[in-house]
C-alpha atoms as a PDB file:
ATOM      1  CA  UNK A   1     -15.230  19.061  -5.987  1.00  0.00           C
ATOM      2  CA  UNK A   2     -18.279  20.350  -7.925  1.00  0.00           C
ATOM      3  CA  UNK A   3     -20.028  22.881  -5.799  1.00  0.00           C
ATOM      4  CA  UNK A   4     -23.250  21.375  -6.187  1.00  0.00           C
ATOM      5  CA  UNK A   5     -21.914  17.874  -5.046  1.00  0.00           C
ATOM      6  CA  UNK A   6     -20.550  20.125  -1.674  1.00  0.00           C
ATOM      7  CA  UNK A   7     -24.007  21.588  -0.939  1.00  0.00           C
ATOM      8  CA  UNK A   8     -25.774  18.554  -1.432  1.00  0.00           C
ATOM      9  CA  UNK A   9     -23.172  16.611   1.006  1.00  0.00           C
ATOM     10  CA  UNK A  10     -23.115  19.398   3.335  1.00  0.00           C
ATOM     11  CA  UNK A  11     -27.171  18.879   3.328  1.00  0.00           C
ATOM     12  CA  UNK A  12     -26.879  15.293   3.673  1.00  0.00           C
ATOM     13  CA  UNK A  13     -24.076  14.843   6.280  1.00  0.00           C
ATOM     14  CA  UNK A  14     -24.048  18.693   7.846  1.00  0.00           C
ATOM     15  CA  UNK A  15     -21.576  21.266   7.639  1.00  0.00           C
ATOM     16  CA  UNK A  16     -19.052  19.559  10.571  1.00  0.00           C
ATOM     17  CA  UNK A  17     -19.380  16.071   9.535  1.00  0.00           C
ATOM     18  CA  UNK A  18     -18.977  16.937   5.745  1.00  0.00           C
ATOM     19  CA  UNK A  19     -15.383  19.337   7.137  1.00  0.00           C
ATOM     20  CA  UNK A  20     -14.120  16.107   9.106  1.00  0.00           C
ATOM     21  CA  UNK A  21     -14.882  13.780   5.756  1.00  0.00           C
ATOM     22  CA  UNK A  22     -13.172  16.340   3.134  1.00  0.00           C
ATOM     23  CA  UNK A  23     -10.301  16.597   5.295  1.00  0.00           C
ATOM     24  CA  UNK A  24      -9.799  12.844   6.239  1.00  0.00           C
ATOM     25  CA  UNK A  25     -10.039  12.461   2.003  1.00  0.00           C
ATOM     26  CA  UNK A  26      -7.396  14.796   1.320  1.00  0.00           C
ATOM     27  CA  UNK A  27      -5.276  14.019   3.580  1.00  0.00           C
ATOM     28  CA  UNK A  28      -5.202  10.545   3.301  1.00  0.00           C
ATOM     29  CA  UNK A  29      -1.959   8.911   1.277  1.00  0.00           C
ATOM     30  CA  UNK A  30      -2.536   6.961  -2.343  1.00  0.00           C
ATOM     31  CA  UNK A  31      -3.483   3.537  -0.161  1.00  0.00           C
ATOM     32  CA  UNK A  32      -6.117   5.434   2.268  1.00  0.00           C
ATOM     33  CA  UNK A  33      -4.254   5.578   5.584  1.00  0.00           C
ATOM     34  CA  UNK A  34      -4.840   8.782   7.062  1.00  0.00           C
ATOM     35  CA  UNK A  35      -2.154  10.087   9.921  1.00  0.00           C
ATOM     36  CA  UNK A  36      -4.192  12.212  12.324  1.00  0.00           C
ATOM     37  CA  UNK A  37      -5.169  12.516  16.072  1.00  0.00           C
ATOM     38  CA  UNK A  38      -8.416  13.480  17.174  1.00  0.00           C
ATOM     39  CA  UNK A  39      -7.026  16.624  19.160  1.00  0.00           C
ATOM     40  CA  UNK A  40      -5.075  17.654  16.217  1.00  0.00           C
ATOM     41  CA  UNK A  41      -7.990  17.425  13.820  1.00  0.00           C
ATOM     42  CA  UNK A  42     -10.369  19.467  16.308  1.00  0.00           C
ATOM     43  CA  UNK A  43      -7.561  22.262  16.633  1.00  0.00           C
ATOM     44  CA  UNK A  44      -6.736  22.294  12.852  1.00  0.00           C
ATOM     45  CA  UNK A  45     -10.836  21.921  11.939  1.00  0.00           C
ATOM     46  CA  UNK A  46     -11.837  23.840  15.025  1.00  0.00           C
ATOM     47  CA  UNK A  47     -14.727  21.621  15.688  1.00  0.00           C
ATOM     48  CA  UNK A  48     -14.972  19.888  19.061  1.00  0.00           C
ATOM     49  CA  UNK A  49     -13.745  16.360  20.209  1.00  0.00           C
ATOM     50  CA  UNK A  50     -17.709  15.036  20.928  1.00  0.00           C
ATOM     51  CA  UNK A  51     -18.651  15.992  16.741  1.00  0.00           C
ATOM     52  CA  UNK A  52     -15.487  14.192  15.584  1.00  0.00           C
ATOM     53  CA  UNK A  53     -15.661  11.186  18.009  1.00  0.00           C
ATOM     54  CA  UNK A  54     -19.102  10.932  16.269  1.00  0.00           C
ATOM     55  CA  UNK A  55     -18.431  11.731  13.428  1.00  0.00           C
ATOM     56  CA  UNK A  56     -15.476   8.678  13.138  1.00  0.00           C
ATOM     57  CA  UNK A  57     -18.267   6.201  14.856  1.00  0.00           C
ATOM     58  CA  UNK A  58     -20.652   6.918  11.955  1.00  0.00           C
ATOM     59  CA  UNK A  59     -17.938   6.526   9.570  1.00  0.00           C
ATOM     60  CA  UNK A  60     -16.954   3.181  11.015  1.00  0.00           C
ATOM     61  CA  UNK A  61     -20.441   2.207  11.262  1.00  0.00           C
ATOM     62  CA  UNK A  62     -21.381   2.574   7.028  1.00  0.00           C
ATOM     63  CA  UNK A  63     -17.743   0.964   6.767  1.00  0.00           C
ATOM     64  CA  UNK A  64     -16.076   3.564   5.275  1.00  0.00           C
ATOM     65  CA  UNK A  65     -13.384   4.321   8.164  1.00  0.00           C
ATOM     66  CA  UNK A  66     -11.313   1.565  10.089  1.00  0.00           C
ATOM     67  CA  UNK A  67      -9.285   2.660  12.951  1.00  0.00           C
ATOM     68  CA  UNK A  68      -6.138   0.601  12.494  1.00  0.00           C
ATOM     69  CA  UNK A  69      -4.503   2.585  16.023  1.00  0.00           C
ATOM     70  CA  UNK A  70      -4.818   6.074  17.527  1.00  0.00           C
ATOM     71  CA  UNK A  71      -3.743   8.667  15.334  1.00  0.00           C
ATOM     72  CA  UNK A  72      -3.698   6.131  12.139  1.00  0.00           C
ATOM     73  CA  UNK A  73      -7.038   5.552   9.851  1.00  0.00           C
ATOM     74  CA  UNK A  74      -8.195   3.947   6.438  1.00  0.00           C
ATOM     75  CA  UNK A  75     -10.287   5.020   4.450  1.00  0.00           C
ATOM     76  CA  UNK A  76     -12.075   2.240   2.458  1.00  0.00           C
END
């Protein structure tokens, strides 16, 4: 990614949110299902439960996550 895109997304969604975003992007497969717990992202990320919990409700809300079950996601 460009580094000017990453500053202005870190700017727009903050510095955690933006982390949790990039990661669920490239780690999801070639049809946008991501494989990942909550407590395993927060370990691997090292940002707390509470900011990713958020962080997936926001997603949700704008549409752009679905929680399918825990520990499986799609990007849309």
């Amino acid at each position: 990614m460009d580094d000017k895109v990453k500053t202005l997304c870190v700017k727009i969604f903050g510095k955690k949110r933006f982390e949790i975003l990039e990661f669920l992007a490239l780690h999801a497969n070639e049809d946008g299902f991501v494989f990942v717990n909550i407590e395993e992202l927060s370990k691997r990320l090292n940002i707390s439960k509470p900011t990713i919990i958020s962080t997936f409700k926001f997603l949700e809300e704008k549409a752009l996550l679905e929680k399918l079950k825990n520990g499986l996601y799609k990007l849309k």
